[in-house]
Structures are given as C-alpha cells and as structure tokens.
PDB file of N, CA and C in Angstrom:
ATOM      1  N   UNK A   1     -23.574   2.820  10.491  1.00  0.00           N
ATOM      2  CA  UNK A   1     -22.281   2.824  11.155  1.00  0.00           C
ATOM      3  C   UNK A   1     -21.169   2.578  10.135  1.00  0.00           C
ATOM      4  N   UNK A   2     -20.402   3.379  10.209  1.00  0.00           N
ATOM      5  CA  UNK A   2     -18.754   3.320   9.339  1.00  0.00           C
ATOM      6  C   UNK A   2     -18.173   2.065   9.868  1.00  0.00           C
ATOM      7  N   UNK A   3     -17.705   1.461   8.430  1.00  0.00           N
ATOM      8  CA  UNK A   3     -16.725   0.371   9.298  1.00  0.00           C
ATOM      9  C   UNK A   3     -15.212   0.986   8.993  1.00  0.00           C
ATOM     10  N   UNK A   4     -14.627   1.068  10.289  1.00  0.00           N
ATOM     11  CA  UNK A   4     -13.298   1.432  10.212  1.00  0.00           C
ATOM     12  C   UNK A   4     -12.391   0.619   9.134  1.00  0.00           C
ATOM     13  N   UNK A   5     -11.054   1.453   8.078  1.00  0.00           N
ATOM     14  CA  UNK A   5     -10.208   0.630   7.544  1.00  0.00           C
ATOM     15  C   UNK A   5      -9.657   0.034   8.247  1.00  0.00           C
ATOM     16  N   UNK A   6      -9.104  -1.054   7.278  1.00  0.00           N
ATOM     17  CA  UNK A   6      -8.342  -2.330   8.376  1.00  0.00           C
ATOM     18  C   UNK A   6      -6.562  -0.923   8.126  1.00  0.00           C
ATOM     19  N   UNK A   7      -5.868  -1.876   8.915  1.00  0.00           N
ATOM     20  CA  UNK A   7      -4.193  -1.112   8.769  1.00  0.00           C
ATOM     21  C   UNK A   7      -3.612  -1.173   7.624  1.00  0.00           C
ATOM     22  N   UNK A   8      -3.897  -2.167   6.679  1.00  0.00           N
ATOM     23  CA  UNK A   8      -3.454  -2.477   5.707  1.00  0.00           C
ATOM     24  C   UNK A   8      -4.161  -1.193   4.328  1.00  0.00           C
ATOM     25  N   UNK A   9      -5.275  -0.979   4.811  1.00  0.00           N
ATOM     26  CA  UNK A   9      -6.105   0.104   3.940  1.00  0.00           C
ATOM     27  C   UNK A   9      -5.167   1.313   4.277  1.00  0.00           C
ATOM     28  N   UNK A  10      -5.301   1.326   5.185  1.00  0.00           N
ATOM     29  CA  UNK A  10      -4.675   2.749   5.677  1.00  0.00           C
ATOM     30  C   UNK A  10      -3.246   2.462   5.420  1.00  0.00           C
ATOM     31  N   UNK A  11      -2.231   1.781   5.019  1.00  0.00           N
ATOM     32  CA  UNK A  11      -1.090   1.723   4.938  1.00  0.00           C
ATOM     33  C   UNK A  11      -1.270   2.198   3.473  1.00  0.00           C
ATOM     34  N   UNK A  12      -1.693   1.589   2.790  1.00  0.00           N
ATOM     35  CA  UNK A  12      -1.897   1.416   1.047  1.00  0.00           C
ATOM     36  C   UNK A  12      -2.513   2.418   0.797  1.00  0.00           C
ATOM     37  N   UNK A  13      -3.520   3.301   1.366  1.00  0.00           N
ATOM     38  CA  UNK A  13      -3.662   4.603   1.577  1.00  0.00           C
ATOM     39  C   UNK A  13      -2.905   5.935   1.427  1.00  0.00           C
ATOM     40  N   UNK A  14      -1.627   5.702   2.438  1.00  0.00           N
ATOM     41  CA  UNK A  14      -0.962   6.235   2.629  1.00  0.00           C
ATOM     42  C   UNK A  14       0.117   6.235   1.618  1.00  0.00           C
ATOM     43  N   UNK A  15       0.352   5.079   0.698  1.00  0.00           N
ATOM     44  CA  UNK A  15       1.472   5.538  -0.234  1.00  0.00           C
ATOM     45  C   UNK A  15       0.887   5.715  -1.166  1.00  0.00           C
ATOM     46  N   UNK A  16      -0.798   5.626  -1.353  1.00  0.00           N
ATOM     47  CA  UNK A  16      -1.114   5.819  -2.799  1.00  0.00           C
ATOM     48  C   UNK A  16      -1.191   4.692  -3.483  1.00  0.00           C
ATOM     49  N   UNK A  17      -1.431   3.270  -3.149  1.00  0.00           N
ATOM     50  CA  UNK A  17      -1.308   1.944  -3.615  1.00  0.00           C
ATOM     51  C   UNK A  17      -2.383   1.346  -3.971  1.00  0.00           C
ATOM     52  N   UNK A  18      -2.763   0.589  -5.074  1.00  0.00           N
ATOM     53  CA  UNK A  18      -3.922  -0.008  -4.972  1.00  0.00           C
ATOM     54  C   UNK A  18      -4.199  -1.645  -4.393  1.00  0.00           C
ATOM     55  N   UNK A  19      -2.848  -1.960  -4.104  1.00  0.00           N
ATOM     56  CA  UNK A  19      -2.905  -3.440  -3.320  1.00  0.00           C
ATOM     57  C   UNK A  19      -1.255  -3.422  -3.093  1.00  0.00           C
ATOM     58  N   UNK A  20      -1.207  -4.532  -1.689  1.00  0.00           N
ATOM     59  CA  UNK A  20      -0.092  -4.613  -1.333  1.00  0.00           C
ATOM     60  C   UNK A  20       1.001  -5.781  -2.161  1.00  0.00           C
ATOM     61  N   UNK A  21       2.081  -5.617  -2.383  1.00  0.00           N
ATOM     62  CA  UNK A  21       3.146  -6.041  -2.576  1.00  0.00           C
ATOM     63  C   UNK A  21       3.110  -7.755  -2.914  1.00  0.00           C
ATOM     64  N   UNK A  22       3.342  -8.242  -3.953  1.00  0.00           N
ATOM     65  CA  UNK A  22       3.012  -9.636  -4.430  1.00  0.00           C
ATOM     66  C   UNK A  22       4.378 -10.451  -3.650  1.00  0.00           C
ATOM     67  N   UNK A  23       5.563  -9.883  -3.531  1.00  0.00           N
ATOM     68  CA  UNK A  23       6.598  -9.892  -3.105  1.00  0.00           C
ATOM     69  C   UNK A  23       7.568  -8.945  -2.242  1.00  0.00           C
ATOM     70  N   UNK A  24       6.846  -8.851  -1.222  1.00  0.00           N
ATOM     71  CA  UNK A  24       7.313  -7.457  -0.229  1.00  0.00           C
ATOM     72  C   UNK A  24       8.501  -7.397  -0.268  1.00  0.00           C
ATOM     73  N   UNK A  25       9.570  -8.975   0.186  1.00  0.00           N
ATOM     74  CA  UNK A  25      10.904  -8.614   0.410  1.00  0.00           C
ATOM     75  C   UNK A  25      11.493  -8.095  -0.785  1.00  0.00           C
ATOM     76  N   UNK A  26      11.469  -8.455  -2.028  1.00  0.00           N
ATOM     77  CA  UNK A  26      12.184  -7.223  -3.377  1.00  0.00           C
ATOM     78  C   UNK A  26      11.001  -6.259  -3.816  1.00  0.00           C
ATOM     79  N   UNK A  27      10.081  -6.632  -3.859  1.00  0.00           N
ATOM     80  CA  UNK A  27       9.250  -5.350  -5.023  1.00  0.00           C
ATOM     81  C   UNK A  27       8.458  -4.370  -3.839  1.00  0.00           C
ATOM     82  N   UNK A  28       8.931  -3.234  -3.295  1.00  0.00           N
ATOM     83  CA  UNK A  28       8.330  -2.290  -2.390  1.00  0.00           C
ATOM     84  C   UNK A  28       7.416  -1.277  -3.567  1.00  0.00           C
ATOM     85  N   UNK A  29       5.893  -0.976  -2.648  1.00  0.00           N
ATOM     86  CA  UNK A  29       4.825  -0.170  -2.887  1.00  0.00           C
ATOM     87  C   UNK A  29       5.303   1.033  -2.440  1.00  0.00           C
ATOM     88  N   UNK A  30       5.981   1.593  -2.206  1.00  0.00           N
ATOM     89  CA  UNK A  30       6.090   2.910  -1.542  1.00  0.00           C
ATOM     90  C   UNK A  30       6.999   3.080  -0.159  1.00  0.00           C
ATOM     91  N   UNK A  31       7.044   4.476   0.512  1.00  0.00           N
ATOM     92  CA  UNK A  31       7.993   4.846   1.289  1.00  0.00           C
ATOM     93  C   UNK A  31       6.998   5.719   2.478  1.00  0.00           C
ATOM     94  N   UNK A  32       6.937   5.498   3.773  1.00  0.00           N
ATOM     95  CA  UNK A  32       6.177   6.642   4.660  1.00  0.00           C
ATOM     96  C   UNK A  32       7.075   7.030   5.558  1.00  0.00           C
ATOM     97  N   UNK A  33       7.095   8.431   5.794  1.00  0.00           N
ATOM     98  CA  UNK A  33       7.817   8.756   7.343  1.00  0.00           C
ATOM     99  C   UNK A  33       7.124   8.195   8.666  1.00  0.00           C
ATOM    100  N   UNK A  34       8.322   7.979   9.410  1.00  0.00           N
ATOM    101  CA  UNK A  34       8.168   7.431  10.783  1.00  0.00           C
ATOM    102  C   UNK A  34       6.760   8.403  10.794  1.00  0.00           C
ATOM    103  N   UNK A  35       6.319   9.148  10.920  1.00  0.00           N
ATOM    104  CA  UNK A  35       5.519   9.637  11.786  1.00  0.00           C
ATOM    105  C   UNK A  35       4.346   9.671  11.203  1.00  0.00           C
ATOM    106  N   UNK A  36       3.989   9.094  10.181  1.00  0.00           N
ATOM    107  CA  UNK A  36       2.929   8.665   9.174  1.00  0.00           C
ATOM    108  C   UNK A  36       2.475   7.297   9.958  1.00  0.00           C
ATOM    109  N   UNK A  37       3.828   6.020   9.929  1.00  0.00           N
ATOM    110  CA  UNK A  37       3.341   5.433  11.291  1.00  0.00           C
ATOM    111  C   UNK A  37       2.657   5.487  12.675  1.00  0.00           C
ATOM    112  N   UNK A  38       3.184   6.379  13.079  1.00  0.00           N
ATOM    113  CA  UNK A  38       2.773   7.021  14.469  1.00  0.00           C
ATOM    114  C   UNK A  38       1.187   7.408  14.221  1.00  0.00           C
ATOM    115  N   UNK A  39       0.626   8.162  13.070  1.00  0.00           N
ATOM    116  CA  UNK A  39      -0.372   8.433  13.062  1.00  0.00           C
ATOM    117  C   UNK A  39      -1.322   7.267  12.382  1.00  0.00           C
ATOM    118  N   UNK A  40      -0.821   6.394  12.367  1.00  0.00           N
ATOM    119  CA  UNK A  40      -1.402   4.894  11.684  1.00  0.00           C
ATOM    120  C   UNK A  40      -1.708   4.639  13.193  1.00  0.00           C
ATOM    121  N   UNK A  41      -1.257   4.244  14.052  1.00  0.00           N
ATOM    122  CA  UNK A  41      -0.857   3.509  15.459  1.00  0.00           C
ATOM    123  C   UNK A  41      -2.223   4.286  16.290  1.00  0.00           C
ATOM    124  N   UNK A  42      -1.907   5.722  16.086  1.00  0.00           N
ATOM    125  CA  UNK A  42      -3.320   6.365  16.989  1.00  0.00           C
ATOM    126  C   UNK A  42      -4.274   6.062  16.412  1.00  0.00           C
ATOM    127  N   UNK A  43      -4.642   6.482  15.156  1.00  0.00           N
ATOM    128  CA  UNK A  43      -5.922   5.684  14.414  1.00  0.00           C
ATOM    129  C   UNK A  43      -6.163   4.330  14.576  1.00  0.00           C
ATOM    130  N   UNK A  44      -5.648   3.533  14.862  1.00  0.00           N
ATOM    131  CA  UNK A  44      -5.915   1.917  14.793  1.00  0.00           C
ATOM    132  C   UNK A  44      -5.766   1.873  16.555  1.00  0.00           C
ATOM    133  N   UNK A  45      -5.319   2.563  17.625  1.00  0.00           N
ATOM    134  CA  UNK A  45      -5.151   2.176  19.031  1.00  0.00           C
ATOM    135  C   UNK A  45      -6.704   1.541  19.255  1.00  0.00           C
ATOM    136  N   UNK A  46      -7.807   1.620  19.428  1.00  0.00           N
ATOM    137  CA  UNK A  46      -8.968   0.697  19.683  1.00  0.00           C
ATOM    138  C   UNK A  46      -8.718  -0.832  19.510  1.00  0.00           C
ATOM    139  N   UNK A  47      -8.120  -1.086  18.001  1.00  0.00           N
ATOM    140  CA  UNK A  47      -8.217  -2.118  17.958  1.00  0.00           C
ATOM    141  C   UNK A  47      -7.158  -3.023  17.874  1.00  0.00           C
ATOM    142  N   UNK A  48      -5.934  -2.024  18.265  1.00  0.00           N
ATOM    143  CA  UNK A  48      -4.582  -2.669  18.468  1.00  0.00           C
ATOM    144  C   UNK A  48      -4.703  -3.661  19.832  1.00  0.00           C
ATOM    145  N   UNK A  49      -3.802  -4.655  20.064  1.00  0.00           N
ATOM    146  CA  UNK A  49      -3.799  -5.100  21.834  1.00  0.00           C
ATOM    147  C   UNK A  49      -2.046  -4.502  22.190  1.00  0.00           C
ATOM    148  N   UNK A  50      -1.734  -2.970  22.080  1.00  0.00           N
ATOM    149  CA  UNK A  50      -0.804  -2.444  22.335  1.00  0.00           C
ATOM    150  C   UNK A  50      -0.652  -1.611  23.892  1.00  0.00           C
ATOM    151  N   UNK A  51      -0.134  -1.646  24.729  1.00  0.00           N
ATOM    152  CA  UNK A  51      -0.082  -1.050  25.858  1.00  0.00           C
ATOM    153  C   UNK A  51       0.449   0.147  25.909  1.00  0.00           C
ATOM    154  N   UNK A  52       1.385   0.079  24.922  1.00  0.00           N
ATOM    155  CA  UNK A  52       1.988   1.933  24.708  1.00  0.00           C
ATOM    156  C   UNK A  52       1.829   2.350  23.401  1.00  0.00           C
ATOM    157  N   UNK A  53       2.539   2.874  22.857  1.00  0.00           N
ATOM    158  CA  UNK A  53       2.445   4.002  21.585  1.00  0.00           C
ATOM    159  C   UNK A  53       3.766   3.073  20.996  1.00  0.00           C
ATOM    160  N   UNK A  54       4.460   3.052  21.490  1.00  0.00           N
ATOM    161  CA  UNK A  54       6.091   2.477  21.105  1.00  0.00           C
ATOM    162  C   UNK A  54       5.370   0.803  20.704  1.00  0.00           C
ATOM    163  N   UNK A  55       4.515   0.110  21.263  1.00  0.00           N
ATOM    164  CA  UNK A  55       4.431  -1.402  21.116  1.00  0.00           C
ATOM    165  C   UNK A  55       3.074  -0.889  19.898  1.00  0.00           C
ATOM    166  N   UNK A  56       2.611   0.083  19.852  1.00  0.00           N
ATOM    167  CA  UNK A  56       1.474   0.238  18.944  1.00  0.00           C
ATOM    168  C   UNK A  56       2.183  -0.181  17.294  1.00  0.00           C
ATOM    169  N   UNK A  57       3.498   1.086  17.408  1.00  0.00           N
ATOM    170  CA  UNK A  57       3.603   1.551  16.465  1.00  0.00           C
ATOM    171  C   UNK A  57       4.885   0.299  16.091  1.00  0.00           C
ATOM    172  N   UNK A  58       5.699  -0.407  16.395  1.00  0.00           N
ATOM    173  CA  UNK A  58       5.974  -1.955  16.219  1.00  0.00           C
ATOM    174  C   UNK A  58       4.621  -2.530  15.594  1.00  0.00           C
ATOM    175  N   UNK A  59       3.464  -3.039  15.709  1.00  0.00           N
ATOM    176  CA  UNK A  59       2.890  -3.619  15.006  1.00  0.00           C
ATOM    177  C   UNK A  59       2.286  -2.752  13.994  1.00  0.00           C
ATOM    178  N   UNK A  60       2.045  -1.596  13.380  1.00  0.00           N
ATOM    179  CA  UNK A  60       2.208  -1.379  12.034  1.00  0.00           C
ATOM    180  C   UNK A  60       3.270  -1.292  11.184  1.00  0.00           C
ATOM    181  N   UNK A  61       4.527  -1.057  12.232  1.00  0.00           N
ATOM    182  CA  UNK A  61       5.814  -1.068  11.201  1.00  0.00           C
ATOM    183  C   UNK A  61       5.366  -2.945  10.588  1.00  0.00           C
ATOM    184  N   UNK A  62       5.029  -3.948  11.449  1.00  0.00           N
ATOM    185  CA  UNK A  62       5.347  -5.313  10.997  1.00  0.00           C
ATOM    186  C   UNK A  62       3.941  -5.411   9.999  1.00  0.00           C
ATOM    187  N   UNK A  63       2.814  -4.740   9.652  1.00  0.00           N
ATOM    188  CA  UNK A  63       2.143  -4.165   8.941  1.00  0.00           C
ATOM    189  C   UNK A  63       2.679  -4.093   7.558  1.00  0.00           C
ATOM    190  N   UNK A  64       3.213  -2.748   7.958  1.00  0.00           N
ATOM    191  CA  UNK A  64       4.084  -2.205   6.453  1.00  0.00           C
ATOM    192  C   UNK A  64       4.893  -2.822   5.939  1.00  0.00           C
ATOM    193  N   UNK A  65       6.025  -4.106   6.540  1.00  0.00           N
ATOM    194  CA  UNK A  65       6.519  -4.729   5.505  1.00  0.00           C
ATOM    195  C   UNK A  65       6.022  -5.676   5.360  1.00  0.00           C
ATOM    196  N   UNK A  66       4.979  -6.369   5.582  1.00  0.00           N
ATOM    197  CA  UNK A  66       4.498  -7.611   5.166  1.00  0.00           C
ATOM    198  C   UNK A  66       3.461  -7.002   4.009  1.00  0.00           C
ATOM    199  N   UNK A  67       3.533  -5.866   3.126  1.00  0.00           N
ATOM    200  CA  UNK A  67       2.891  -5.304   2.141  1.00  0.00           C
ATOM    201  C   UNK A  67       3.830  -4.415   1.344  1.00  0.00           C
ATOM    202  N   UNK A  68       5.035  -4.698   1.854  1.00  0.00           N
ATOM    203  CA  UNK A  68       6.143  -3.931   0.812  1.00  0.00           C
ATOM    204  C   UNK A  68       6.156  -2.565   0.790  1.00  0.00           C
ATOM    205  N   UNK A  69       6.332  -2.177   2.245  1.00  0.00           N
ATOM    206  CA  UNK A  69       6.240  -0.207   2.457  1.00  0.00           C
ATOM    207  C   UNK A  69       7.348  -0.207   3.437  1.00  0.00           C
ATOM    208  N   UNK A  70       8.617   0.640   2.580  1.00  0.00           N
ATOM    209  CA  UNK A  70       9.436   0.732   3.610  1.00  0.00           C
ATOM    210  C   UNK A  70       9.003   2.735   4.602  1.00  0.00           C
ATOM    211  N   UNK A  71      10.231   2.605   5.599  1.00  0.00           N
ATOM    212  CA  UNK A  71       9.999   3.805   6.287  1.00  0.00           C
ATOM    213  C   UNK A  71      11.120   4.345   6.617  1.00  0.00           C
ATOM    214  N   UNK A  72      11.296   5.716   5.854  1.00  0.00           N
ATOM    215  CA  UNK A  72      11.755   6.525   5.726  1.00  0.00           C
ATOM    216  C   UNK A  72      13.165   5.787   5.032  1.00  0.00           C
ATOM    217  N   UNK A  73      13.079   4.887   3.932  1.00  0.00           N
ATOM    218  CA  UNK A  73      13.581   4.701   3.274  1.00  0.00           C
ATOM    219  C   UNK A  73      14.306   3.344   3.804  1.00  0.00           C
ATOM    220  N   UNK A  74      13.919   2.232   4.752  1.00  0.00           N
ATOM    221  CA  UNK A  74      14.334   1.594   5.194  1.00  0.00           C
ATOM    222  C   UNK A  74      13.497   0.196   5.637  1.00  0.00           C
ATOM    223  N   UNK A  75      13.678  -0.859   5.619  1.00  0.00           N
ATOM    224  CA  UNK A  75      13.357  -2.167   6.062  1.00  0.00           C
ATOM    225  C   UNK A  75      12.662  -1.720   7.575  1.00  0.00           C
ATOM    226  N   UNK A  76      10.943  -1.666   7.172  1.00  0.00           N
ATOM    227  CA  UNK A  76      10.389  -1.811   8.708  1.00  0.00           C
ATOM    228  C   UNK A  76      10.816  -2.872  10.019  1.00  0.00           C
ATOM    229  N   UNK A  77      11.581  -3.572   9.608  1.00  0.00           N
ATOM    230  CA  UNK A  77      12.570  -4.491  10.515  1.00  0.00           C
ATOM    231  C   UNK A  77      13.255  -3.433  11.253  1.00  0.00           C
ATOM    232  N   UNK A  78      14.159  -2.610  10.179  1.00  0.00           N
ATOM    233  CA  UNK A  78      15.475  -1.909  10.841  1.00  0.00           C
ATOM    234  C   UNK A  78      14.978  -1.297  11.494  1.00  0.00           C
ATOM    235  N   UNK A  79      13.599   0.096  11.683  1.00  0.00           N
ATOM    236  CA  UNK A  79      13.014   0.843  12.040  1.00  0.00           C
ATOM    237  C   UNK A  79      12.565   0.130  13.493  1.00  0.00           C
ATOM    238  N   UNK A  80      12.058  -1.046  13.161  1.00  0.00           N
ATOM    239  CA  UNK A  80      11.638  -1.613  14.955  1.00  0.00           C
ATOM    240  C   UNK A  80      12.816  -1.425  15.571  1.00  0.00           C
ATOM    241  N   UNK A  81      13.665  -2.679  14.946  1.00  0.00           N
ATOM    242  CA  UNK A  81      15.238  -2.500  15.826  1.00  0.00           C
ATOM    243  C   UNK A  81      15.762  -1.269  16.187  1.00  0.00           C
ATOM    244  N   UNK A  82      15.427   0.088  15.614  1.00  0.00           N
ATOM    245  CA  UNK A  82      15.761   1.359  15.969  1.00  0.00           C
ATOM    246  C   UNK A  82      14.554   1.710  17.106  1.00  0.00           C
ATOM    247  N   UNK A  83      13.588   1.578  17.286  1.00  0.00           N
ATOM    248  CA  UNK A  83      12.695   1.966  18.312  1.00  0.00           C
ATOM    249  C   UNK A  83      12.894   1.218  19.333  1.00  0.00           C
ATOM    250  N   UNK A  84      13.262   0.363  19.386  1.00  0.00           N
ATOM    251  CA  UNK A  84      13.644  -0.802  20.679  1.00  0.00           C
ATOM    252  C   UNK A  84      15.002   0.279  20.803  1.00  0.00           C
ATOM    253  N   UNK A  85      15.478   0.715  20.561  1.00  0.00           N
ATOM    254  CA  UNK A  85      17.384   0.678  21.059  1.00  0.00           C
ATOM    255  C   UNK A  85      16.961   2.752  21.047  1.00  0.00           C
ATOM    256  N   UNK A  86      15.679   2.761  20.844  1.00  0.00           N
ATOM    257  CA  UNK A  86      15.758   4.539  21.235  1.00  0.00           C
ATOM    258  C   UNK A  86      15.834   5.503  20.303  1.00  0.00           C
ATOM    259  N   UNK A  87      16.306   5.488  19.079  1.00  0.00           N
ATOM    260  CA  UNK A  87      16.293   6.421  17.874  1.00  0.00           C
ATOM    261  C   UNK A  87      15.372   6.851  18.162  1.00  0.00           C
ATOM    262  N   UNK A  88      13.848   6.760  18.124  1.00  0.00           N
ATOM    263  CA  UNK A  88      12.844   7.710  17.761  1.00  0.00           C
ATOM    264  C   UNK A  88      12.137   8.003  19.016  1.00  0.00           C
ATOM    265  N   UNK A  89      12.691   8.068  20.480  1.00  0.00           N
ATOM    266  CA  UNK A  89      11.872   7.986  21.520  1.00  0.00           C
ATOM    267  C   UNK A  89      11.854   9.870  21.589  1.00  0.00           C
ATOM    268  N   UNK A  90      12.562  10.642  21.366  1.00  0.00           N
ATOM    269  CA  UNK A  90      12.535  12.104  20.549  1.00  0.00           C
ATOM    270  C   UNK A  90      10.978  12.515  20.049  1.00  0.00           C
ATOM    271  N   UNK A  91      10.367  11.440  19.143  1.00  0.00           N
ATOM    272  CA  UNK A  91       9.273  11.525  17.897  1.00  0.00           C
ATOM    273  C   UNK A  91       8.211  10.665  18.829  1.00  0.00           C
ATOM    274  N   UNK A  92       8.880   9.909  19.247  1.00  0.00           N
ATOM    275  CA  UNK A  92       7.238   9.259  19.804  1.00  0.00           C
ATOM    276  C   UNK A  92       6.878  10.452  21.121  1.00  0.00           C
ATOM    277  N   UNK A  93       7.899  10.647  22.093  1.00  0.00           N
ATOM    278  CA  UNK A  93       7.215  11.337  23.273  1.00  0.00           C
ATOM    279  C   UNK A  93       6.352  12.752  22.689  1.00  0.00           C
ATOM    280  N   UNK A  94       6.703  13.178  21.717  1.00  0.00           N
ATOM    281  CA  UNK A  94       5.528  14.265  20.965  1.00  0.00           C
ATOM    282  C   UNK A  94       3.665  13.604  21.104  1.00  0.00           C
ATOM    283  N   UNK A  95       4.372  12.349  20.772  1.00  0.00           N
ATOM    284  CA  UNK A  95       2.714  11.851  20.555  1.00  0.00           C
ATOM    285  C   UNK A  95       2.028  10.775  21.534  1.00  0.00           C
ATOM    286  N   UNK A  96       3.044  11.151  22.730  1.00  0.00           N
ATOM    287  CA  UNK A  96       2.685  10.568  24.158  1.00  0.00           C
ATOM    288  C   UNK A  96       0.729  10.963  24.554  1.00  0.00           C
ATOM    289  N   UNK A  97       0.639  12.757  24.583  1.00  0.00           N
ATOM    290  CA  UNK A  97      -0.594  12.593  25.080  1.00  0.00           C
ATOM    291  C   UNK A  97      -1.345  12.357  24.330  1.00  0.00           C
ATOM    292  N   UNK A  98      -1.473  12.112  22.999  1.00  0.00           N
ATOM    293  CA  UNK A  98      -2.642  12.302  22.222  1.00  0.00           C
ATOM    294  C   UNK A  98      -2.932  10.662  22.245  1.00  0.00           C
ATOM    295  N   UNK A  99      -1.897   9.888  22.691  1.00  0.00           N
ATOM    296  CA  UNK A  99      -1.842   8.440  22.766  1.00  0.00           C
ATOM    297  C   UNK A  99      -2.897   8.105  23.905  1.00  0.00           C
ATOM    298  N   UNK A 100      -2.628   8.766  24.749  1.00  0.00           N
ATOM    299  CA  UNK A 100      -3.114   8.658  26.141  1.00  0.00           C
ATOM    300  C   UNK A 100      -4.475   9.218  26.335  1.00  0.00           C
ATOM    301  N   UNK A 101      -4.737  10.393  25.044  1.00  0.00           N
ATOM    302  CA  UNK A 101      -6.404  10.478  25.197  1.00  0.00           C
ATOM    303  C   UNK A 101      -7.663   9.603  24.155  1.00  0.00           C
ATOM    304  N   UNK A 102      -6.516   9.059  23.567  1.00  0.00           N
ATOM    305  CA  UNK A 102      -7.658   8.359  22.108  1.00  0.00           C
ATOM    306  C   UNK A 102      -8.552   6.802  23.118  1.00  0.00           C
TER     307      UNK A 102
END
C-alpha cells in the first residue's frame, strides 16, 4: 500500500523545493497559482476535516505559508481573506463537481 504525501510534500512538490522555509514570514520557497491550490485541496479531501472545497482549500493556503509559498504572488493570508470576501468563487465553482465526486 502507497502511503499518501502529507500537504506539505505536495506543497514543496509543487514549487520544486527540497524543504520548507526556515523563516516563512521573510525567506519564501516559491510561488503557486490559486488553482495549484485547488488541486492540492482535491488530492488531500480524504484526509482534510473540510466540508466544502472553499474550507478545503483555506487549510492548504494556511499550509503554504507556514512553509514560505506564496500564491499567485501574494501572502496566503491575503488569498484566504480574498476567498472569504469572493474573489475566487469564479475558480472554485469550476471545481465544484470534481469536489463532490472524490
């Protein structure tokens, strides 16, 4: 049996990193698009305790900066505060059903 990566593999994965950030708040590992998240969030939904796609993908944004990966060029902070207030509800409803069949 495969043991699944943890989020943090798959984050550090994703920018090409070989370990996360000694000092996340100044020294950043890399940059992912929102929707690199999104596909972090479906891969990890088993073992998330997330009820939607939107609360999934909040706990890898808080993921990515506690390892120094901003998104799409920005403080995974700002990016939550933008998904709470609607910016990306456009990008998430794309990945409504595939949320809903994993």
């Amino acid at each position: 049996m495969r043991i699944k990566p943890t989020t943090t593999e798959l984050l550090l994965k994703a920018v090409g990193a070989q370990g996360p950030s000694g000092d996340p708040a100044h020294n950043k590992i890399g940059d992912l698009p929102f929707e690199k998240i999104i596909e972090i969030a479906l891969e990890k939904k088993p073992d998330l305790q997330a009820k939607s796609l939107k609360a999934a993908v909040k706990i890898i944004l808080g993921s990515a900066r506690s390892i120094g990966i901003t998104v799409d060029g920005k403080d995974p902070k700002v990016v939550t505060r933008e998904v709470d207030e609607g910016v990306y509800d456009e990008i998430l409803v794309r990945y409504e059903e595939s949320w809903s069949k994993v």
